[in-house]
Protein backbone atom coordinates (compact mmCIF):
# COMPACT_ATOMS: atom_id res chain seq x y z
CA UNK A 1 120.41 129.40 87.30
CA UNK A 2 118.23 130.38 90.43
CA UNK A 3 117.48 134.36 90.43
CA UNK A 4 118.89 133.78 94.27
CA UNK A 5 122.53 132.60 93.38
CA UNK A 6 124.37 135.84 92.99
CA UNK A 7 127.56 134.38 92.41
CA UNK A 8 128.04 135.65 88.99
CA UNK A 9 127.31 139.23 90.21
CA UNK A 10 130.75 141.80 90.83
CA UNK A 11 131.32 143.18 93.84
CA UNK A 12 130.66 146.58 92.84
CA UNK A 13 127.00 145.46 91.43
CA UNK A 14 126.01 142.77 94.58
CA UNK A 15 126.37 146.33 96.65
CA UNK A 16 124.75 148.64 94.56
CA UNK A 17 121.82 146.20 93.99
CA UNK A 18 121.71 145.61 97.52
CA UNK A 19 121.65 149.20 98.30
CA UNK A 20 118.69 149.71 95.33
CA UNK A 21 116.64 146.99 97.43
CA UNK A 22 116.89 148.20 100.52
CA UNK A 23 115.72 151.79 99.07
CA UNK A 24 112.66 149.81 97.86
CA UNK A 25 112.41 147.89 101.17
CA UNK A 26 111.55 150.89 102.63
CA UNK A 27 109.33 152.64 100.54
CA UNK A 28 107.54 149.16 100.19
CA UNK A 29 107.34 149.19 104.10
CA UNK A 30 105.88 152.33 104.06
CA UNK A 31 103.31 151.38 101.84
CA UNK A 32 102.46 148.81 103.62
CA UNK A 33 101.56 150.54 106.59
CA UNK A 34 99.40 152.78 104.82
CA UNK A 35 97.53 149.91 103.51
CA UNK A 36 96.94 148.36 106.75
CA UNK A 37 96.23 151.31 108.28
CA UNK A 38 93.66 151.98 105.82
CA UNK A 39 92.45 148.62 106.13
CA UNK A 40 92.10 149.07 109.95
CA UNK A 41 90.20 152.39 109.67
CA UNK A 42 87.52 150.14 106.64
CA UNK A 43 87.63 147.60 109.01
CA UNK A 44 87.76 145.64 106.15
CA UNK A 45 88.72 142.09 108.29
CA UNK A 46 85.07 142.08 109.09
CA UNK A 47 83.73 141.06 106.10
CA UNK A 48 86.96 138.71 105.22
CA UNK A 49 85.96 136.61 107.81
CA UNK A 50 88.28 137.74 110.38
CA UNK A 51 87.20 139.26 114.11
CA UNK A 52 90.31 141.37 114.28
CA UNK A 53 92.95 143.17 112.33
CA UNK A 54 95.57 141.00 114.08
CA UNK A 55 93.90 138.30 112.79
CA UNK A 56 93.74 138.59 109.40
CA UNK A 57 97.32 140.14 109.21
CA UNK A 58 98.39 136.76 111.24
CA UNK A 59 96.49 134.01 108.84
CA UNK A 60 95.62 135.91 105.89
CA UNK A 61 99.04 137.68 105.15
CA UNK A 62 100.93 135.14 107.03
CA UNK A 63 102.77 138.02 109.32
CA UNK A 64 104.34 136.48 112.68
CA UNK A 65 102.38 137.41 115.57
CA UNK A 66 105.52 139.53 116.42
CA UNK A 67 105.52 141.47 112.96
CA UNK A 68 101.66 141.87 112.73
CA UNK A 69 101.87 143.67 116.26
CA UNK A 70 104.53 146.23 115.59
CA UNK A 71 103.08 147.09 111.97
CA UNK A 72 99.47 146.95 113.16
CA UNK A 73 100.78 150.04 116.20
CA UNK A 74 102.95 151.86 114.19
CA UNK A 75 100.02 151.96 110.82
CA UNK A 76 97.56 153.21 113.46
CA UNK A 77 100.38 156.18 114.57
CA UNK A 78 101.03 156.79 111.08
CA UNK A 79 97.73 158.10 110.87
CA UNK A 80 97.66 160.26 113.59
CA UNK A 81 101.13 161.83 113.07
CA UNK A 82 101.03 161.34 108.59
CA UNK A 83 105.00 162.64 108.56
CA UNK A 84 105.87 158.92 109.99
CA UNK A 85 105.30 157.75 106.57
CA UNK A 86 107.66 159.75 104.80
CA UNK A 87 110.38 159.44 107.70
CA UNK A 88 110.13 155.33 107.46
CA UNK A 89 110.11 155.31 103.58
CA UNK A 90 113.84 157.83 103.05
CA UNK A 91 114.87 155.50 106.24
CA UNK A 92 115.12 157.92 108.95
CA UNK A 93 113.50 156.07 110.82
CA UNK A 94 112.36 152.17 111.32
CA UNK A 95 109.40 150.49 112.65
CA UNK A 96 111.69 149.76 115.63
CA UNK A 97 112.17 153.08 116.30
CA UNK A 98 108.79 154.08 115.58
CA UNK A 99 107.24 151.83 117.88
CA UNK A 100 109.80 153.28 120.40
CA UNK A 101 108.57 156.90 119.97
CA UNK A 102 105.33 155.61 119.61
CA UNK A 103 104.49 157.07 123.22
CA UNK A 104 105.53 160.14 123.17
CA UNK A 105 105.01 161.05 119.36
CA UNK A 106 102.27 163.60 118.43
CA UNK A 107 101.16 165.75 115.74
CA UNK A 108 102.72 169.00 117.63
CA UNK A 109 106.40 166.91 117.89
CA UNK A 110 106.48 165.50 115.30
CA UNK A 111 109.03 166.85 113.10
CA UNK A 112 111.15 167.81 115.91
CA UNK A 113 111.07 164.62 117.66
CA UNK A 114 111.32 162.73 114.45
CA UNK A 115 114.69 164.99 113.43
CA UNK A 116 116.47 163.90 116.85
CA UNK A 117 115.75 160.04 116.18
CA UNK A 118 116.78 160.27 112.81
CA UNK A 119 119.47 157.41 112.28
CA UNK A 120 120.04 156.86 115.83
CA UNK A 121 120.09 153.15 116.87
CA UNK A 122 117.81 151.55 119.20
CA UNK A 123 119.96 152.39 122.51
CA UNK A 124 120.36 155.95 121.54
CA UNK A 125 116.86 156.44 120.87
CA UNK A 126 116.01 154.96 124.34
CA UNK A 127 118.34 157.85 126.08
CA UNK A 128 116.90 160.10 123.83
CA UNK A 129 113.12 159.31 125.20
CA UNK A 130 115.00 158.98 129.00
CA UNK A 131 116.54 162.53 128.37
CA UNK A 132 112.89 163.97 127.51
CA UNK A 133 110.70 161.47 129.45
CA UNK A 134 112.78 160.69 132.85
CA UNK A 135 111.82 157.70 134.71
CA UNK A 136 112.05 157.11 138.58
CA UNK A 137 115.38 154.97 139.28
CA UNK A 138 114.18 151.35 140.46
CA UNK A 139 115.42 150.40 143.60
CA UNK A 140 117.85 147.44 144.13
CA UNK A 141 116.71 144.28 146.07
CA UNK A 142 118.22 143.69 149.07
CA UNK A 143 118.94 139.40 150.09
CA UNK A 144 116.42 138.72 153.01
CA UNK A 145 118.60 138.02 155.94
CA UNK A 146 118.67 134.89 157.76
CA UNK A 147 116.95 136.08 161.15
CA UNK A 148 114.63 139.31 161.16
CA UNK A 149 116.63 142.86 161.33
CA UNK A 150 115.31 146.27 162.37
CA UNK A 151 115.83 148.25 159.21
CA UNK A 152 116.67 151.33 161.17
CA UNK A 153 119.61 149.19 162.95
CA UNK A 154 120.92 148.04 159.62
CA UNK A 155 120.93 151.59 158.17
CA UNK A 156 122.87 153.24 161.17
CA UNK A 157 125.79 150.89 160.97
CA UNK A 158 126.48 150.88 157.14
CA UNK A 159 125.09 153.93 155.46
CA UNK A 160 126.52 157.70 156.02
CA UNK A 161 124.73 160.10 157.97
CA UNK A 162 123.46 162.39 154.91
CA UNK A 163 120.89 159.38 154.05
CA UNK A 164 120.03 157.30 156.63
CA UNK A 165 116.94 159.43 157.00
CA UNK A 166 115.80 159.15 153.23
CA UNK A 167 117.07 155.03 153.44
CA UNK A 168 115.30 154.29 156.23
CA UNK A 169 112.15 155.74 154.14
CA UNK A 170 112.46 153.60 151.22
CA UNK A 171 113.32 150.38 153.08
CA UNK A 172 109.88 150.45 154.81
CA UNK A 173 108.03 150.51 151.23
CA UNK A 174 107.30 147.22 149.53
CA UNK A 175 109.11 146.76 146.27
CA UNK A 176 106.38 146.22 143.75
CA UNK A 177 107.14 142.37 141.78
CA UNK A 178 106.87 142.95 138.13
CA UNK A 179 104.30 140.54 137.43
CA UNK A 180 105.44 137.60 134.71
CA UNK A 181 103.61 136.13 131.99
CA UNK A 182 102.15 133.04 131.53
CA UNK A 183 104.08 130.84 128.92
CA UNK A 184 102.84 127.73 127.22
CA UNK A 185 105.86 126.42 125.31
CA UNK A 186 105.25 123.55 123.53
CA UNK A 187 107.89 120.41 124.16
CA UNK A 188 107.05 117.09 122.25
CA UNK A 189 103.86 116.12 119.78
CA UNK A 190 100.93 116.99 122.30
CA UNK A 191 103.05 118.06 125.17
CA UNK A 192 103.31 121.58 126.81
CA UNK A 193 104.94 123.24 129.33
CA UNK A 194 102.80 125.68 131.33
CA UNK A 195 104.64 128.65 133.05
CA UNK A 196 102.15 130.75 135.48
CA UNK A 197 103.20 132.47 138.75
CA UNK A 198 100.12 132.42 141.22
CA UNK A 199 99.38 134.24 144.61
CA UNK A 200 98.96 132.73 147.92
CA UNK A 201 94.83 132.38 147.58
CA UNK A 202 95.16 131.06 144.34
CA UNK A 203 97.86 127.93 145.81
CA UNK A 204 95.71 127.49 148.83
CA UNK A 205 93.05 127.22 146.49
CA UNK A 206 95.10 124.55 144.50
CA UNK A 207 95.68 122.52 147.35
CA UNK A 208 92.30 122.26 148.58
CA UNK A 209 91.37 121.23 145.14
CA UNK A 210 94.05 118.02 145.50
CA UNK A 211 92.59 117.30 149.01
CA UNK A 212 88.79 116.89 146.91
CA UNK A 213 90.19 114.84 144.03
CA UNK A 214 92.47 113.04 146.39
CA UNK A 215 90.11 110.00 146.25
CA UNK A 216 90.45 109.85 142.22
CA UNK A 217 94.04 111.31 142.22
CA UNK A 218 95.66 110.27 145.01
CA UNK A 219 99.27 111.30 144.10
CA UNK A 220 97.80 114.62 143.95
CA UNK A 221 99.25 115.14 140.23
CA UNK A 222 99.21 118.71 139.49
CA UNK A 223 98.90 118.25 135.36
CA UNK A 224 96.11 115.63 136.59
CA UNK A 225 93.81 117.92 138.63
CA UNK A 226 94.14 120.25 136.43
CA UNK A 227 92.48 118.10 133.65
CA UNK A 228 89.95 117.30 136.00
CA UNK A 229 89.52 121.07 137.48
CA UNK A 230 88.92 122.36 133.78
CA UNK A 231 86.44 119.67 133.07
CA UNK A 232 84.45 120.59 135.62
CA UNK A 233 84.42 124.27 134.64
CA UNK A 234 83.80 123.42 130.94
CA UNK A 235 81.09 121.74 132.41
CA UNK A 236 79.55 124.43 134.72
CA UNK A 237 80.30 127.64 132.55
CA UNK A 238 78.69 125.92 129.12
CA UNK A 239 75.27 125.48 131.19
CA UNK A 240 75.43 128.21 132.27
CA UNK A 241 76.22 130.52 129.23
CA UNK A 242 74.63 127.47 126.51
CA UNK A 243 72.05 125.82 128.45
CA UNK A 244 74.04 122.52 128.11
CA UNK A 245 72.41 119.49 129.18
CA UNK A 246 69.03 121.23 128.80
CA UNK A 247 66.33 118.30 128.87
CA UNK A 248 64.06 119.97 126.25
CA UNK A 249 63.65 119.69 122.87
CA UNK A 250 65.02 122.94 121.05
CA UNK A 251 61.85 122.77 118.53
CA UNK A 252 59.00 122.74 121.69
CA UNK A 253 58.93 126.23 121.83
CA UNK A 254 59.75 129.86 121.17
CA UNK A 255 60.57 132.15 124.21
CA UNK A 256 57.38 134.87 125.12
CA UNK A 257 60.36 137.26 125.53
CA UNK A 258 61.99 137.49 121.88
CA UNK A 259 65.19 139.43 123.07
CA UNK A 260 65.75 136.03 125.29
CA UNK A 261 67.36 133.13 124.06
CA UNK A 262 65.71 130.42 125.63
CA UNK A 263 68.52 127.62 127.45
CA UNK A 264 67.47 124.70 124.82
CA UNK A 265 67.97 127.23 121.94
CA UNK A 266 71.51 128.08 123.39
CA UNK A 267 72.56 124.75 123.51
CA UNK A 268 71.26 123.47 120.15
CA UNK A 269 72.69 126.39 118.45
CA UNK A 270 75.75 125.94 120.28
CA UNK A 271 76.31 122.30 119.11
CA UNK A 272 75.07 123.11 116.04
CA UNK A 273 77.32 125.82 115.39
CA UNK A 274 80.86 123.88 116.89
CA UNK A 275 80.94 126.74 119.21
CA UNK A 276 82.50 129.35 116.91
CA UNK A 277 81.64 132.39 114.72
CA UNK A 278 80.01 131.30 112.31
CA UNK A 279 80.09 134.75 109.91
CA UNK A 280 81.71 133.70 106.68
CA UNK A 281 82.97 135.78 104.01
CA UNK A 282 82.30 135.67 100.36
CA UNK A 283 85.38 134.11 99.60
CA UNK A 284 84.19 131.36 102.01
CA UNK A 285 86.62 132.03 104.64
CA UNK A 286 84.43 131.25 108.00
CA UNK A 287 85.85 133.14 110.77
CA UNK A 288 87.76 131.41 113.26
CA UNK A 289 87.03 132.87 116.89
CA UNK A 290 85.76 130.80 119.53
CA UNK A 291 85.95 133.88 122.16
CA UNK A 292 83.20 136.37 123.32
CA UNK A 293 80.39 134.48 121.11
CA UNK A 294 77.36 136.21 121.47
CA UNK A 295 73.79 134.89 120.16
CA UNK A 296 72.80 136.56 117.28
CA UNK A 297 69.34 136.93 115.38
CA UNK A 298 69.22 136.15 111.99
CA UNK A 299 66.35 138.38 111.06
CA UNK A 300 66.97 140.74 114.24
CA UNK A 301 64.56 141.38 116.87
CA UNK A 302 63.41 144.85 115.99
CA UNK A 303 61.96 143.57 112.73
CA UNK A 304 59.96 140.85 113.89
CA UNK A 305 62.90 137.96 114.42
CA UNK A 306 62.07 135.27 117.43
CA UNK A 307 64.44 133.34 119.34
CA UNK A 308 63.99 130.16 117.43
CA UNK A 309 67.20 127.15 116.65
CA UNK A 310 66.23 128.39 112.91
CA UNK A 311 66.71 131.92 113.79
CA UNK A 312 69.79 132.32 115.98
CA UNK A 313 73.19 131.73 115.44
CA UNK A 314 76.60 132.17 117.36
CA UNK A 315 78.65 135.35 116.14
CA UNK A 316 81.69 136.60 117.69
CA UNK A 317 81.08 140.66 119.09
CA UNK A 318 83.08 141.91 116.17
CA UNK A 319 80.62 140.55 113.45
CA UNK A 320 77.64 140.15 115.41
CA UNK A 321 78.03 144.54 115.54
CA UNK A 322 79.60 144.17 111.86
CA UNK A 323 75.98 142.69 111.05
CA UNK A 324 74.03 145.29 113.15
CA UNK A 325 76.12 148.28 111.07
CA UNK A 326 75.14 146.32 107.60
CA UNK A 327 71.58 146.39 108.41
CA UNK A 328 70.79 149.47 110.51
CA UNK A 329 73.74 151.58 109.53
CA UNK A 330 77.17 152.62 111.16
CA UNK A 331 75.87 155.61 112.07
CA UNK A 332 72.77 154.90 113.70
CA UNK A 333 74.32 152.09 115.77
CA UNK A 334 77.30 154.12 116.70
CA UNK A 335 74.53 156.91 118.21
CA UNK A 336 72.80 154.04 120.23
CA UNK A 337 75.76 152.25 121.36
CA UNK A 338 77.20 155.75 122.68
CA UNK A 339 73.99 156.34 124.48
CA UNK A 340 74.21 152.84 126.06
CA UNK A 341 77.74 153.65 127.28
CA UNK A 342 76.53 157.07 128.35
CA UNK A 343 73.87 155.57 130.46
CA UNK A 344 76.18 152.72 132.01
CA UNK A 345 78.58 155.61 132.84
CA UNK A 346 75.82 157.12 134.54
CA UNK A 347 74.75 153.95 136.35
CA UNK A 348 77.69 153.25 137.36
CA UNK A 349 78.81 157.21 138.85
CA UNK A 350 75.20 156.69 140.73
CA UNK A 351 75.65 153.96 142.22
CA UNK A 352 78.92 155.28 143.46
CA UNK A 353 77.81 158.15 144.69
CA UNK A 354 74.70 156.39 146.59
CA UNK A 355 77.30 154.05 148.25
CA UNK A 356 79.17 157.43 149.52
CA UNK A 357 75.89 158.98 150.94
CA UNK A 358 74.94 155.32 152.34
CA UNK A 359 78.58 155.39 154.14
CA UNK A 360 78.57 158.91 155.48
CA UNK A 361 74.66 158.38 156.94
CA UNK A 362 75.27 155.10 158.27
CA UNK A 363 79.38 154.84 158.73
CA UNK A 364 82.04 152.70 157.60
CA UNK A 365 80.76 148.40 158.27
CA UNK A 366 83.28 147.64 161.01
């Protein structure tokens, strides 16, 4: 008999062994969330061959995307306010709930905060946070009329006296759009739909791009010029960031400069490599990310390493400053890359403040 047909179970015992696993559940849950938060603060995805904790909690524990978010964000608040452990594991609280609170928990709070949301369901936790964190009302669309109307007009005729004044004042405002997400849903074996709301530069853009390609597409097929469009940039952005269709030989020679990465290194290394990370881990997982690659020295520069095919490699940021912490040390490359924020900060609040001086000696460019 399967250990999942229960049909030889009383009612008495299918409840209290129900009630037994859902005590475990949540103590398990807990758990859990300790682990990965521990996990997060090791960053121990690095070496498994993974560029992110979301990653490796997506592909190497098989978490949905949906799951891995909410226990990734409520691990990490776990750790800043420890009492969430204890509240998820007696089931006071959920990771619903937690994630909820998340916002507005701290250490200082916590136990009060935590004793009001105690077994209160998802709406009644969302008055609680609207009792102690009040929002600003959003203000109901109005149809556009048929033929422009003076505002002031409309207000005097339908609204009472006590608010035309404060109407009037919010009908001249635009309403802020809440701006949608693109959606790629997929429909048939190699099909997609592609949901994406665009502005008015961005469709006057499109349609100049259909005028260009009208030659090749005349129909002016929208899933066809986009094929075409994103060729073209494949094209132009891997010259530009891989040297592709460099006309030398990636063995003629080593740069002069050996923090620069020659253009026929770039490419070769990036055809070489099937433009991906190519850290893997000991257990020979290679990691999969194919986004911000940077080109990384295999012995590094500052002990002698030269921009050769032989001697770079493609790394995603996340292990290409995993491998800088291995051989210099987390602490000494947390100091430097501090002072290189520092001094980009500084940059930056110059430059600023130059542009200021520039406008008040010169004026504003009319």
């Amino acid at each position: 008999m399967s250990k999942y047909s229960l049909t030889h179970l009383s009612d008495g015992t299918l409840l209290r062994d129900l009630t037994c696993l859902v005590a475990r559940d949540r103590t398990t849950t807990a758990e859990l969330l300790a682990h990965i938060g521990e996990v997060d603060a090791r960053r121990l995805f690095l070496p498994a061959g993974y560029s992110s904790l979301h990653a490796y909690c997506e592909r190497e524990l098989r978490l949905s995307e949906d799951a891995a978010n909410k226990r990734i964000r409520v691990a990490r608040k776990a750790r800043e306010v420890p009492a969430l452990f204890g509240a998820i594991a007696d089931g006071r609280l959920n990771v619903n709930a937690v994630v909820l609170l998340s916002a507005h928990l701290s250490q200082q709070n916590a136990e009060e905060l935590i004793g009001a949301a105690s077994g209160k369901s998802r709406f009644e936790i969302e008055r609680l946070i609207a009792e102690r964190a009040p929002r600003s009302e959003a203000i109901p669309m109005m149809p556009a009329p048929a033929a422009p109307v003076d505002a002031k007009e409309v207000v005097r005729e339908s609204a009472p006296e006590s608010v035309k004044k404060s109407t009037v004042q919010l009908a001249a405002r635009p309403v802020e759009q809440r701006r949608r997400r693109t959606k790629v849903a997929p429909i048939a074996r190699g099909r997609y739909d592609l949901h994406v709301s665009v502005g008015q530069e961005t469709l006057d853009k499109l349609h100049r791009v259909q005028a260009l390609l009208s030659h090749k597409i005349p129909n002016g097929d929208l899933p066809a010029v986009l094929d075409r469009v994103l060729d073209l940039a494949i094209e132009r952005l891997e010259k530009k960031k891989f040297g592709a269709g460099s006309k030398h030989h990636p063995l003629q020679r080593a740069s002069k400069n050996s923090r620069r990465v020659p253009a026929h290194v770039r490419h070769f290394v990036w055809q070489r490599d099937g433009n991906r990370c190519t850290f893997v881990s000991k257990g020979g997982h290679r990691c999969a990310e194919r986004s911000r690659l940077e080109f990384d020295h295999v012995i590094p520069v500052a002990l002698g390493g030269m921009p050769t095919v032989e001697n770079v490699r493609l790394r995603c940021r996340a292990h290409n400053q995993y491998e800088a912490d291995r051989v210099f040390g987390a602490e000494f490359m947390g100091r430097k890359r501090q002072r290189t924020a520092t001094a980009t900060t500084i940059s930056c609040s110059e430059r600023g403040e130059a542009a200021v001086h520039e406008r008040s000696c010169h004026g504003r460019p009319q």
